[in-house]
PDB file of N, CA and C in Angstrom:
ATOM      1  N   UNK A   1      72.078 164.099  41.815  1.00  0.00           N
ATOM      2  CA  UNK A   1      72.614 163.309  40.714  1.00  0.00           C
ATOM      3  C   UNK A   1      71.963 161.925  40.687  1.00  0.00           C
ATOM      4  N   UNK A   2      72.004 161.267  39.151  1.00  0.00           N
ATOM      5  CA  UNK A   2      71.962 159.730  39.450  1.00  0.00           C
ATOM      6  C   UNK A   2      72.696 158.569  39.864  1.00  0.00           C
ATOM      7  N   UNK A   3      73.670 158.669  40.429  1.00  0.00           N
ATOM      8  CA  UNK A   3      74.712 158.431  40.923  1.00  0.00           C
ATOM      9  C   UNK A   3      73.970 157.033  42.099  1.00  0.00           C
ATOM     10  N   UNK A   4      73.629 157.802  43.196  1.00  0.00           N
ATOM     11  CA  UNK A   4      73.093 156.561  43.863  1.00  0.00           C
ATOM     12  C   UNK A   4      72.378 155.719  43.396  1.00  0.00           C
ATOM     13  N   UNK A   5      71.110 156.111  42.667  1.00  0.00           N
ATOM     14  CA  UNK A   5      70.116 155.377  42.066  1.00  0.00           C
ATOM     15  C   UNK A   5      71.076 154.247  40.925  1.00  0.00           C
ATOM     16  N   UNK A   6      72.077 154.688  40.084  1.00  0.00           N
ATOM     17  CA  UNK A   6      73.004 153.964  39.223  1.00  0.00           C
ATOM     18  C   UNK A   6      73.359 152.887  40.249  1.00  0.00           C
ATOM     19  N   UNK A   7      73.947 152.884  41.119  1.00  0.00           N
ATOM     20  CA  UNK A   7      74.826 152.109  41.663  1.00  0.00           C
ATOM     21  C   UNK A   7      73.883 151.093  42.598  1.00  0.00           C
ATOM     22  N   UNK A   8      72.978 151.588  43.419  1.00  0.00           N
ATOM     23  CA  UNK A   8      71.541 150.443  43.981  1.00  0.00           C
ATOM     24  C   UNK A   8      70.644 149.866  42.649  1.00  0.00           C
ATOM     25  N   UNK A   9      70.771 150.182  41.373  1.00  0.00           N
ATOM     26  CA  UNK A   9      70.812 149.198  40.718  1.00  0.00           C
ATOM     27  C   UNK A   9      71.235 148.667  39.879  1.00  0.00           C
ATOM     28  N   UNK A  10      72.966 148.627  40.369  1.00  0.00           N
ATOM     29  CA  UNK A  10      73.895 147.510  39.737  1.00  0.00           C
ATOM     30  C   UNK A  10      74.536 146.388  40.989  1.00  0.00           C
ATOM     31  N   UNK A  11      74.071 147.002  42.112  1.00  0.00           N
ATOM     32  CA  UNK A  11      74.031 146.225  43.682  1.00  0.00           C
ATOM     33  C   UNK A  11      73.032 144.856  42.669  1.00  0.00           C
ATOM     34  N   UNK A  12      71.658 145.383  42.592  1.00  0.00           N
ATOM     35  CA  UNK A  12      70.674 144.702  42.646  1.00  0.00           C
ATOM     36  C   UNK A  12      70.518 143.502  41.701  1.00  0.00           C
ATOM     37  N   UNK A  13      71.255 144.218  40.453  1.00  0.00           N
ATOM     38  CA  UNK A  13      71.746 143.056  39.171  1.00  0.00           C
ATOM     39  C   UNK A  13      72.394 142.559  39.741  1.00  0.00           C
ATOM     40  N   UNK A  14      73.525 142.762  40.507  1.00  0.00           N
ATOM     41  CA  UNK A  14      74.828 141.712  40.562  1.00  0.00           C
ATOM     42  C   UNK A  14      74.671 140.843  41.436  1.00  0.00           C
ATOM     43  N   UNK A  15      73.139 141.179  42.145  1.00  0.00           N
ATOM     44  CA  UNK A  15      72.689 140.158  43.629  1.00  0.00           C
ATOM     45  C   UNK A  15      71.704 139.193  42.740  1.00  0.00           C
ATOM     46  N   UNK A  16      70.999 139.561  41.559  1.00  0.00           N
ATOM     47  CA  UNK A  16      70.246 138.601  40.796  1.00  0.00           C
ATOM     48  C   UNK A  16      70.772 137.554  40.031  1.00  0.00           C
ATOM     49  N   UNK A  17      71.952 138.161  39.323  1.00  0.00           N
ATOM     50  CA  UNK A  17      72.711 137.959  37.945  1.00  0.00           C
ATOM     51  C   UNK A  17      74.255 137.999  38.130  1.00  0.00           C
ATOM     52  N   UNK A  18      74.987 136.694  38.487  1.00  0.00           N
ATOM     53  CA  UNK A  18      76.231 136.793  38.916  1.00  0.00           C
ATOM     54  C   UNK A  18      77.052 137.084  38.169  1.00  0.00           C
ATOM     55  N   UNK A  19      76.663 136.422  36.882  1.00  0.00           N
ATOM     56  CA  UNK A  19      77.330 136.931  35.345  1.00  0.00           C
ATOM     57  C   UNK A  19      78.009 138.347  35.562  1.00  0.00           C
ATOM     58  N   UNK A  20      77.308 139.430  36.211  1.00  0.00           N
ATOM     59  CA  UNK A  20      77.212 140.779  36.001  1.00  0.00           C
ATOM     60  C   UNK A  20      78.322 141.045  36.558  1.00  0.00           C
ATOM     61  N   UNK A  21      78.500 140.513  37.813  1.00  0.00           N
ATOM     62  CA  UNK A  21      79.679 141.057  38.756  1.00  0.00           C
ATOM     63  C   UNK A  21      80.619 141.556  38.743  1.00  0.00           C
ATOM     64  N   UNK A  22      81.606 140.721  37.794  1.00  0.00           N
ATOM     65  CA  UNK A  22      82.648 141.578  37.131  1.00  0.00           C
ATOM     66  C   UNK A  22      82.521 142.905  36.654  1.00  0.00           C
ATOM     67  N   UNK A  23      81.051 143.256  35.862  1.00  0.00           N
ATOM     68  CA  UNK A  23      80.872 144.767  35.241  1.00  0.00           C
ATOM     69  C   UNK A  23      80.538 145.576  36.359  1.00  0.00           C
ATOM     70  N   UNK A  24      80.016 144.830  37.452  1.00  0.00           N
ATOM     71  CA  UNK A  24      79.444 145.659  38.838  1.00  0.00           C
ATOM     72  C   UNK A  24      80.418 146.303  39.429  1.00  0.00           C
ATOM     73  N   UNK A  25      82.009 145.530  39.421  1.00  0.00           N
ATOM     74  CA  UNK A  25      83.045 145.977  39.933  1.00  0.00           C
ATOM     75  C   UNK A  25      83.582 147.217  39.301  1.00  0.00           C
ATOM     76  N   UNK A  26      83.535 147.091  37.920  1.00  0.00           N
ATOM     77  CA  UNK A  26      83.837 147.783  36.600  1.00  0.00           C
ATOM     78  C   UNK A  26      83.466 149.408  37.246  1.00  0.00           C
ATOM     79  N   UNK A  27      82.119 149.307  37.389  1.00  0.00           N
ATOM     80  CA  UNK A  27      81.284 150.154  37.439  1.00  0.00           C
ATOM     81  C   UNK A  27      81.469 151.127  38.935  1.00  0.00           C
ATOM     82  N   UNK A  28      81.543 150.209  40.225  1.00  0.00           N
ATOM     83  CA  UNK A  28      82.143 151.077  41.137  1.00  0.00           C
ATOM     84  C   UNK A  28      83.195 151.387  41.133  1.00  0.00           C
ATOM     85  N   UNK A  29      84.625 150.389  40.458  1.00  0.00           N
ATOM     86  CA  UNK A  29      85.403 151.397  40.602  1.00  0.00           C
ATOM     87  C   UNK A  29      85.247 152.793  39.071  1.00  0.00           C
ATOM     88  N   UNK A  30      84.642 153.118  38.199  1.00  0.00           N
ATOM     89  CA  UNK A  30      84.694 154.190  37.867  1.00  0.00           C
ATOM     90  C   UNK A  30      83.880 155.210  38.883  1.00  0.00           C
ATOM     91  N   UNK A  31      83.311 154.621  39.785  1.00  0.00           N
ATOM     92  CA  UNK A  31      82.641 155.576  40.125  1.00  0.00           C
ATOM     93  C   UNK A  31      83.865 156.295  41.641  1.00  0.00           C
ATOM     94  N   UNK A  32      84.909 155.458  42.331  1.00  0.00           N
ATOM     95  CA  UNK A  32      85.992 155.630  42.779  1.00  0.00           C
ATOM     96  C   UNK A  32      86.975 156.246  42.293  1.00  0.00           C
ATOM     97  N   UNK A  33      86.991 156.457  40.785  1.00  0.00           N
ATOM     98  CA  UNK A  33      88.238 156.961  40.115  1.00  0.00           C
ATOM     99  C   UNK A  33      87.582 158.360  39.940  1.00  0.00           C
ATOM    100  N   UNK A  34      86.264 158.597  40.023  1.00  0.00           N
ATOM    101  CA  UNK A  34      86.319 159.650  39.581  1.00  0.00           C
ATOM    102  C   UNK A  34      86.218 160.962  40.467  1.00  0.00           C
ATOM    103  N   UNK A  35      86.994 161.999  39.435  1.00  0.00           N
ATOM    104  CA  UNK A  35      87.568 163.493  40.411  1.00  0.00           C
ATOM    105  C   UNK A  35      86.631 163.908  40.422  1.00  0.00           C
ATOM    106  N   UNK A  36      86.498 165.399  41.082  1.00  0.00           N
ATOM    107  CA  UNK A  36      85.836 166.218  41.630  1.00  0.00           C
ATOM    108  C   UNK A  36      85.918 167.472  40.866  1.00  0.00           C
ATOM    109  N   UNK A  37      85.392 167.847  39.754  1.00  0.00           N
ATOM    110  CA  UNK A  37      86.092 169.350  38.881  1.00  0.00           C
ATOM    111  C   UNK A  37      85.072 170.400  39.414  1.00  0.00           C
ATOM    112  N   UNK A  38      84.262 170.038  40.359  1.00  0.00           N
ATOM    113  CA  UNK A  38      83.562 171.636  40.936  1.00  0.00           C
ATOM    114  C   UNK A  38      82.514 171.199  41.077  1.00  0.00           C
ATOM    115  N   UNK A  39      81.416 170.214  40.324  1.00  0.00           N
ATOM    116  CA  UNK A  39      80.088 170.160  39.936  1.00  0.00           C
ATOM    117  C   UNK A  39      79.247 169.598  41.050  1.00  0.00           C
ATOM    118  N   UNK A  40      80.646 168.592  41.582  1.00  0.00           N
ATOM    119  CA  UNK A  40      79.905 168.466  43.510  1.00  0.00           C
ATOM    120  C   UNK A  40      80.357 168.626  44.744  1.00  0.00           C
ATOM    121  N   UNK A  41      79.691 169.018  45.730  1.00  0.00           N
ATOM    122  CA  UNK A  41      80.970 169.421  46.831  1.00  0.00           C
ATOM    123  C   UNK A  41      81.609 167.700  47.301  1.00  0.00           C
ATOM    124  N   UNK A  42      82.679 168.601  48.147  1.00  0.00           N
ATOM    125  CA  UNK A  42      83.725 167.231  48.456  1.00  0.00           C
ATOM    126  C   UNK A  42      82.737 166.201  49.062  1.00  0.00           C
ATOM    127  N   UNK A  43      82.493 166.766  50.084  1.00  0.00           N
ATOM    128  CA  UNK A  43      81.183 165.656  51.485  1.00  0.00           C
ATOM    129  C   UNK A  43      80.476 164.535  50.116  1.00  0.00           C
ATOM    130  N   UNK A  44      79.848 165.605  49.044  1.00  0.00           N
ATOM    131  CA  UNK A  44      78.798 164.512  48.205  1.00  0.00           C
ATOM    132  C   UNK A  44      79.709 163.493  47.601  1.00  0.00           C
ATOM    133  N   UNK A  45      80.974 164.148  46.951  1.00  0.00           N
ATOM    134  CA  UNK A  45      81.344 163.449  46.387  1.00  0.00           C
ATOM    135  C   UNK A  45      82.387 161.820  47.024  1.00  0.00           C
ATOM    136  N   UNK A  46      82.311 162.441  48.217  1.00  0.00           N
ATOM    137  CA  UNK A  46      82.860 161.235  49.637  1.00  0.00           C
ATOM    138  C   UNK A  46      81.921 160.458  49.595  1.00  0.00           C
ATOM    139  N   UNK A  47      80.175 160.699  50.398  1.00  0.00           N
ATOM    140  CA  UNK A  47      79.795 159.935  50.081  1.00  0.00           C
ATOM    141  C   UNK A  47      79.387 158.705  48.755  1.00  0.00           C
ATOM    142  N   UNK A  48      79.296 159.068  47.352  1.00  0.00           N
ATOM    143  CA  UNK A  48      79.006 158.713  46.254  1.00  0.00           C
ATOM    144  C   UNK A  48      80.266 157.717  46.713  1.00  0.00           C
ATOM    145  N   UNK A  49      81.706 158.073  47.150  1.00  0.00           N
ATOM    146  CA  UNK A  49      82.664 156.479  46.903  1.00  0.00           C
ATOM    147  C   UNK A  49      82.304 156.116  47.914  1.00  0.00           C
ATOM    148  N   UNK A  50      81.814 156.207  49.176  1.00  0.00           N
ATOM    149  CA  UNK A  50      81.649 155.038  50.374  1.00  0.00           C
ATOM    150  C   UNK A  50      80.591 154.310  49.463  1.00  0.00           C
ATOM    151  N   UNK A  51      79.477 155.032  48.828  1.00  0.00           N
ATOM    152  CA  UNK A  51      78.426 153.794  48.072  1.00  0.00           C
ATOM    153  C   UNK A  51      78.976 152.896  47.418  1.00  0.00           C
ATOM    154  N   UNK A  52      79.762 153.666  46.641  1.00  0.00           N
ATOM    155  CA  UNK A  52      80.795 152.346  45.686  1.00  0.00           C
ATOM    156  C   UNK A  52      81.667 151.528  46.333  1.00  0.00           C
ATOM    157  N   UNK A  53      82.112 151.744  47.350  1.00  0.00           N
ATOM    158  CA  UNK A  53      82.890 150.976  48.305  1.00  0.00           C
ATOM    159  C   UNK A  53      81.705 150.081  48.889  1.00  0.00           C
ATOM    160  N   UNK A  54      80.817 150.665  49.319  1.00  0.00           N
ATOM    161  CA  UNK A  54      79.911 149.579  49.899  1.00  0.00           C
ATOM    162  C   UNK A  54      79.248 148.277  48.779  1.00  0.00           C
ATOM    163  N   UNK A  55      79.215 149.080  47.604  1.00  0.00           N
ATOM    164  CA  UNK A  55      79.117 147.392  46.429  1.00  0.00           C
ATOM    165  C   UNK A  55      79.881 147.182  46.267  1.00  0.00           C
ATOM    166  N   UNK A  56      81.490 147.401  46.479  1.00  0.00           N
ATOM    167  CA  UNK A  56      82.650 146.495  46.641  1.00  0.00           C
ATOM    168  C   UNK A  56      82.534 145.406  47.239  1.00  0.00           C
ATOM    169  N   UNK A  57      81.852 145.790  48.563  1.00  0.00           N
ATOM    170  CA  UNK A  57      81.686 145.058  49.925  1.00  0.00           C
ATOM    171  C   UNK A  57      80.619 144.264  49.552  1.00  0.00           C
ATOM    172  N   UNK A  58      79.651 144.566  49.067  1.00  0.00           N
ATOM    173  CA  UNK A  58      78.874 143.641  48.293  1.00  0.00           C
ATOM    174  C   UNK A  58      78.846 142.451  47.554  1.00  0.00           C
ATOM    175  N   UNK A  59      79.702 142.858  46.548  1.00  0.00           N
ATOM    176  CA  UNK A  59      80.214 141.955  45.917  1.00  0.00           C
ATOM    177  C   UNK A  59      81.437 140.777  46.452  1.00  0.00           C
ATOM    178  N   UNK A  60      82.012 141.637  47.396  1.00  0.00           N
ATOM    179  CA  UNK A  60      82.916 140.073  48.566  1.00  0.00           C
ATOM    180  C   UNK A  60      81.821 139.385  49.152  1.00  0.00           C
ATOM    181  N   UNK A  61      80.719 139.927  49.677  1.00  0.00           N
ATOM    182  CA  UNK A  61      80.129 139.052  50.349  1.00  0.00           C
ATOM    183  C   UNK A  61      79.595 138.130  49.550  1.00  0.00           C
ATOM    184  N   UNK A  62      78.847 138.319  48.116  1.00  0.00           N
ATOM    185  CA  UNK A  62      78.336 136.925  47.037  1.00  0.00           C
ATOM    186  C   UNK A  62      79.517 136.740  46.067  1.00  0.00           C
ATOM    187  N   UNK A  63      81.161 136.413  46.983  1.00  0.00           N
ATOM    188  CA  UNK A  63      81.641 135.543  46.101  1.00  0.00           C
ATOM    189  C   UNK A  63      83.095 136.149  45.488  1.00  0.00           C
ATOM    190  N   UNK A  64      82.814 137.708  45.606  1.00  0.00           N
ATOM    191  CA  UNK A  64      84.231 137.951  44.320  1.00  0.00           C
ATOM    192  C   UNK A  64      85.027 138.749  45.133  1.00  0.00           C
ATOM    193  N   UNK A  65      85.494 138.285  46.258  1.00  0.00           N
ATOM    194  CA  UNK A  65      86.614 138.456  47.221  1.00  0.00           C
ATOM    195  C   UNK A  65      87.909 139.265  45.986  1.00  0.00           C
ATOM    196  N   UNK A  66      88.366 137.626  45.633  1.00  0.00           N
ATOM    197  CA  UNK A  66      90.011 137.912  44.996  1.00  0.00           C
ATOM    198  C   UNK A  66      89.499 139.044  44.027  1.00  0.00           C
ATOM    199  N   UNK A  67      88.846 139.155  43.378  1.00  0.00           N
ATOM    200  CA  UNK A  67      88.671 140.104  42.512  1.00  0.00           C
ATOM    201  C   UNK A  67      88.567 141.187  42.623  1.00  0.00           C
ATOM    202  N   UNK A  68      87.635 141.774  44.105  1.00  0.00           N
ATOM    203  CA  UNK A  68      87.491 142.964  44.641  1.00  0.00           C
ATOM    204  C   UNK A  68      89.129 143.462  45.138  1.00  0.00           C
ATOM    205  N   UNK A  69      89.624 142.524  46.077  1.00  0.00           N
ATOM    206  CA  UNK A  69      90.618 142.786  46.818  1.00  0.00           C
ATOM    207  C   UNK A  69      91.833 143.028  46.066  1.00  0.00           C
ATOM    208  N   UNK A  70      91.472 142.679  44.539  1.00  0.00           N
ATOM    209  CA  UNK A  70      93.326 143.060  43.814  1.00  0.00           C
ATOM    210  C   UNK A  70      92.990 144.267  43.065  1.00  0.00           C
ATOM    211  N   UNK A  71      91.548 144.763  42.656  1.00  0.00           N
ATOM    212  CA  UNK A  71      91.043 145.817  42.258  1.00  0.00           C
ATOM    213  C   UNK A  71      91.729 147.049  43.335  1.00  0.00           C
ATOM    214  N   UNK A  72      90.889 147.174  44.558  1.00  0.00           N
ATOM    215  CA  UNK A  72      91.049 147.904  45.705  1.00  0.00           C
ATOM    216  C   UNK A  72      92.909 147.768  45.733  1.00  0.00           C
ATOM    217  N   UNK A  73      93.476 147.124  45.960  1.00  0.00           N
ATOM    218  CA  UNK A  73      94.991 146.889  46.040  1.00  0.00           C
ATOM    219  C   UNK A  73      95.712 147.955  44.799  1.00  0.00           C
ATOM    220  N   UNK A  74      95.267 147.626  43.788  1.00  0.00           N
ATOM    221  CA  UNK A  74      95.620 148.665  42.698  1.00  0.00           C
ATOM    222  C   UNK A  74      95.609 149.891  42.845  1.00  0.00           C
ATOM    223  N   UNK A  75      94.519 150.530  43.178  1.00  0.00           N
ATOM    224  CA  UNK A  75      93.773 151.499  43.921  1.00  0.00           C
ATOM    225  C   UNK A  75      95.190 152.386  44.805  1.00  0.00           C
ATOM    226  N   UNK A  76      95.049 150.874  45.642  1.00  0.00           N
ATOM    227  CA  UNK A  76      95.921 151.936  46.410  1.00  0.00           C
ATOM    228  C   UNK A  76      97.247 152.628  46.493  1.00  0.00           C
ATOM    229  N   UNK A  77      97.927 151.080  45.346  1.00  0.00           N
ATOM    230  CA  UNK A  77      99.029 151.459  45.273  1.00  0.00           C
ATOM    231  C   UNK A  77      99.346 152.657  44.615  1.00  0.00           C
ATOM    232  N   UNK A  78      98.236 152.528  43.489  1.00  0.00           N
ATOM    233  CA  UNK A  78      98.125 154.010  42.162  1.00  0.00           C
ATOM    234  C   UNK A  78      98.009 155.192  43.210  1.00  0.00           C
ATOM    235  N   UNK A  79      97.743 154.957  44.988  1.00  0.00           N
ATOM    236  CA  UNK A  79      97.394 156.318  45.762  1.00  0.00           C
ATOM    237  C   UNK A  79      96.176 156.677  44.774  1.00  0.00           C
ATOM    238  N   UNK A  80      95.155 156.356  44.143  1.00  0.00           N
ATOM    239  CA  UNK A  80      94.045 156.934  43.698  1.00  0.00           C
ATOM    240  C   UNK A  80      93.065 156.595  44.741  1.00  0.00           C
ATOM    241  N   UNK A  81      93.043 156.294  45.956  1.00  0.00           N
ATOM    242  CA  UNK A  81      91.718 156.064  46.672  1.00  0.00           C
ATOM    243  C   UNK A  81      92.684 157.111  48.326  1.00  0.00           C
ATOM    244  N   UNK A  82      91.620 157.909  48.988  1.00  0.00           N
ATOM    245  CA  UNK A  82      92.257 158.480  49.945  1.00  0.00           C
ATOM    246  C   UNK A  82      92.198 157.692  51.260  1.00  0.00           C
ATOM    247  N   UNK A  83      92.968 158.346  52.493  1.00  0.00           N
ATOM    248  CA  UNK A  83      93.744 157.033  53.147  1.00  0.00           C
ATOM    249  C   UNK A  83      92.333 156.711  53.940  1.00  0.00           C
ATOM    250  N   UNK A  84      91.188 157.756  54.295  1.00  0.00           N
ATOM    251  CA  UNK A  84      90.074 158.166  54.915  1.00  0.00           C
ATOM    252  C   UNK A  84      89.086 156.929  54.085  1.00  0.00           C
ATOM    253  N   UNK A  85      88.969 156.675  52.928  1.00  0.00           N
ATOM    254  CA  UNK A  85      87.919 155.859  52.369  1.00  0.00           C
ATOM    255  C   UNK A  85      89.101 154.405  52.455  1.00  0.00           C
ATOM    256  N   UNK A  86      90.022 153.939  52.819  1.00  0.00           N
ATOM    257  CA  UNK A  86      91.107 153.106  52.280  1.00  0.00           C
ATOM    258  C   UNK A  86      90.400 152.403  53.907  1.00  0.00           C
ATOM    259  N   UNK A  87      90.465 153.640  54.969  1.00  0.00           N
ATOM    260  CA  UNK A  87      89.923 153.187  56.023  1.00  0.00           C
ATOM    261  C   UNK A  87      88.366 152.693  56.117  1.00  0.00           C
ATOM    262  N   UNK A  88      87.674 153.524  55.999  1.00  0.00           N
ATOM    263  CA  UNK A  88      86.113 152.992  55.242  1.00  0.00           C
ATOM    264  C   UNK A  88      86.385 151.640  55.051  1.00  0.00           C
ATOM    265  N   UNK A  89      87.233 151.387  54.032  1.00  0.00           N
ATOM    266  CA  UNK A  89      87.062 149.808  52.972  1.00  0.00           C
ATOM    267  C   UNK A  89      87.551 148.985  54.094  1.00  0.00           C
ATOM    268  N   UNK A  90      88.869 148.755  54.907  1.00  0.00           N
ATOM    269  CA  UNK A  90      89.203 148.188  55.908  1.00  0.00           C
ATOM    270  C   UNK A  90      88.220 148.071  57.349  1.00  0.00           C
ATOM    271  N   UNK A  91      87.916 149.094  57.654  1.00  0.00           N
ATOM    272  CA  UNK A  91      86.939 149.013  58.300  1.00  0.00           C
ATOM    273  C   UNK A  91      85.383 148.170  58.424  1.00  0.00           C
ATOM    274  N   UNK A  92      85.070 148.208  57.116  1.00  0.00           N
ATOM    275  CA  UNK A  92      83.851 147.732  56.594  1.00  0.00           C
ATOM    276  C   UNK A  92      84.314 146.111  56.461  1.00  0.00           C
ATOM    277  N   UNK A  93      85.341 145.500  56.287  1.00  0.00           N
ATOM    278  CA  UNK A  93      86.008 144.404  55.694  1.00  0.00           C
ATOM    279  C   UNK A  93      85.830 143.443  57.328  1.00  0.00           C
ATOM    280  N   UNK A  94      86.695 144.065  58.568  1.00  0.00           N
ATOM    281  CA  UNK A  94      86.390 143.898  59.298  1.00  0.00           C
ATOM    282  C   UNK A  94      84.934 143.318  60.272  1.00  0.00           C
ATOM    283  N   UNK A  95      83.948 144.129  59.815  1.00  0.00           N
ATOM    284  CA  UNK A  95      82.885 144.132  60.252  1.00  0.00           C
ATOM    285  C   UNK A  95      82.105 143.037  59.417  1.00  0.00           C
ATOM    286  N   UNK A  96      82.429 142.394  58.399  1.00  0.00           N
ATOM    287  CA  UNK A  96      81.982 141.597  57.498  1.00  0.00           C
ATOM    288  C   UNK A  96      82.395 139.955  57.638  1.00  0.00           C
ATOM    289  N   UNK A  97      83.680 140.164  57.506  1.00  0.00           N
ATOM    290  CA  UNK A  97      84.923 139.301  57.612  1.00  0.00           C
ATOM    291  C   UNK A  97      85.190 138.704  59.140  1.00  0.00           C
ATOM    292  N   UNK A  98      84.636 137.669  59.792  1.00  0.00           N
ATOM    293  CA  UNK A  98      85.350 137.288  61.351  1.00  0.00           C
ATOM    294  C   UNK A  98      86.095 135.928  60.667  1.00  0.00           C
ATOM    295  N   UNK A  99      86.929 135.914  62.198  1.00  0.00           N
ATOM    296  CA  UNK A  99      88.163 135.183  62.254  1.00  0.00           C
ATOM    297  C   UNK A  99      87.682 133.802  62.553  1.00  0.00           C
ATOM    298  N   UNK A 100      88.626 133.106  61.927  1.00  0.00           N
ATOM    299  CA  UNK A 100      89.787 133.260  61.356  1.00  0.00           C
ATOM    300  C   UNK A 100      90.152 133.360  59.887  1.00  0.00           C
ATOM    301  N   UNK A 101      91.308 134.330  59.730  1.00  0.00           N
ATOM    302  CA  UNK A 101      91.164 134.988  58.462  1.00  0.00           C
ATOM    303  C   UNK A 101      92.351 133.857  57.362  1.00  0.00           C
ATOM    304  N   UNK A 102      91.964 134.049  56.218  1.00  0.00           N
ATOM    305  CA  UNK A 102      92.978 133.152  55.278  1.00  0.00           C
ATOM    306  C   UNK A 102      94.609 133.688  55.358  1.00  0.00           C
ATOM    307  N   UNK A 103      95.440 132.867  55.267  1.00  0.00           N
ATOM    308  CA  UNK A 103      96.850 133.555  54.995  1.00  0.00           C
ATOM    309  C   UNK A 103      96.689 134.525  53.943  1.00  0.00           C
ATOM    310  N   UNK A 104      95.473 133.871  52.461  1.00  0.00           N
ATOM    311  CA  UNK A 104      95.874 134.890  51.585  1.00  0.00           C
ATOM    312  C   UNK A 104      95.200 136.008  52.260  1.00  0.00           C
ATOM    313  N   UNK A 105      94.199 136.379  52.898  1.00  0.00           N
ATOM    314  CA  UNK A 105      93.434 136.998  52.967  1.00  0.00           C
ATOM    315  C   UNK A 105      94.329 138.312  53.808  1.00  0.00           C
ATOM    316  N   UNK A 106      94.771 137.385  54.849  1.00  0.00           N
ATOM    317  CA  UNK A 106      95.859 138.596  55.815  1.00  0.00           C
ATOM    318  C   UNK A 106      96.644 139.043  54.788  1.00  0.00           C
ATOM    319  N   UNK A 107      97.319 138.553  54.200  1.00  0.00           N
ATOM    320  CA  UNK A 107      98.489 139.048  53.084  1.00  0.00           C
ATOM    321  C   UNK A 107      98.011 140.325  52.369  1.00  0.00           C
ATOM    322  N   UNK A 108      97.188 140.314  51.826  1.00  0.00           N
ATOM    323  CA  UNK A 108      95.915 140.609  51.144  1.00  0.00           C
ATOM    324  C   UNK A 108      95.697 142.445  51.873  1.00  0.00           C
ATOM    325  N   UNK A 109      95.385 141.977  53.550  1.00  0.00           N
ATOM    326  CA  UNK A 109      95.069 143.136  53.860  1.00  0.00           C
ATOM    327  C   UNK A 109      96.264 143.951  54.564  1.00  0.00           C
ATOM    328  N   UNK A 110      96.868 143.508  54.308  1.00  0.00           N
ATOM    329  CA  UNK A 110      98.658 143.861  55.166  1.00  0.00           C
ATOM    330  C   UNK A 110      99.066 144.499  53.920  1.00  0.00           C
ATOM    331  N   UNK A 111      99.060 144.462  53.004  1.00  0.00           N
ATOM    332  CA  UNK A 111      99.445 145.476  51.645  1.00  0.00           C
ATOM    333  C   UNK A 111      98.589 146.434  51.414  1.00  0.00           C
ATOM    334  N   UNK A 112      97.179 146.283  52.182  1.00  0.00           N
ATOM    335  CA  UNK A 112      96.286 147.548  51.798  1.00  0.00           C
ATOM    336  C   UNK A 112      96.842 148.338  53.023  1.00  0.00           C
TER     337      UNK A 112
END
């Protein structure tokens, strides 16, 4: 599919062109919302959201934290993201993110 190639270059706009970011977010999470009706197996279609999770992660790192983090929050509450990629995103957040962390920020990840 074009799927990866789509998404390494809306990484690449949104690392040139900050303007974009917001649509960058736009853009991974459709690519998070979307089901599975047969056309790819589960594994592909796991990986395709860790990519989109990883320009989530992208996009916290140049800047759009609050924005990513109430997106993803939605996510979870809707239960539309599984608990396996919920871990991914926490995980990855971790490894990005050292201490010491903001009150909002703990708050933030204590509801995810």
């Amino acid at each position: 599919t074009l799927t990866p190639s789509i998404l390494s270059l809306v990484r690449i706009l949104s690392k040139k062109h900050a303007f974009t970011r917001p649509d960058a977010t736009q853009v991974a999470l459709v690519f998070l919302g979307h089901s599975n009706p047969g056309e790819l197996s589960s594994q592909k279609m796991r990986s395709l959201k860790e990519q989109a999770l990883r320009l989530l992660m992208h996009l916290m790192v140049a800047g759009e934290v609050a924005l990513v983090l109430r997106h993803v929050e939605r996510l979870v509450v809707k239960k539309a993201l599984d608990s396996s990629l919920v871990r991914y995103f926490l995980e990855s957040m971790l490894n990005i993110f050292q201490p010491p962390y903001s009150t909002t920020l703990t708050r933030t990840f204590g509801s995810l």
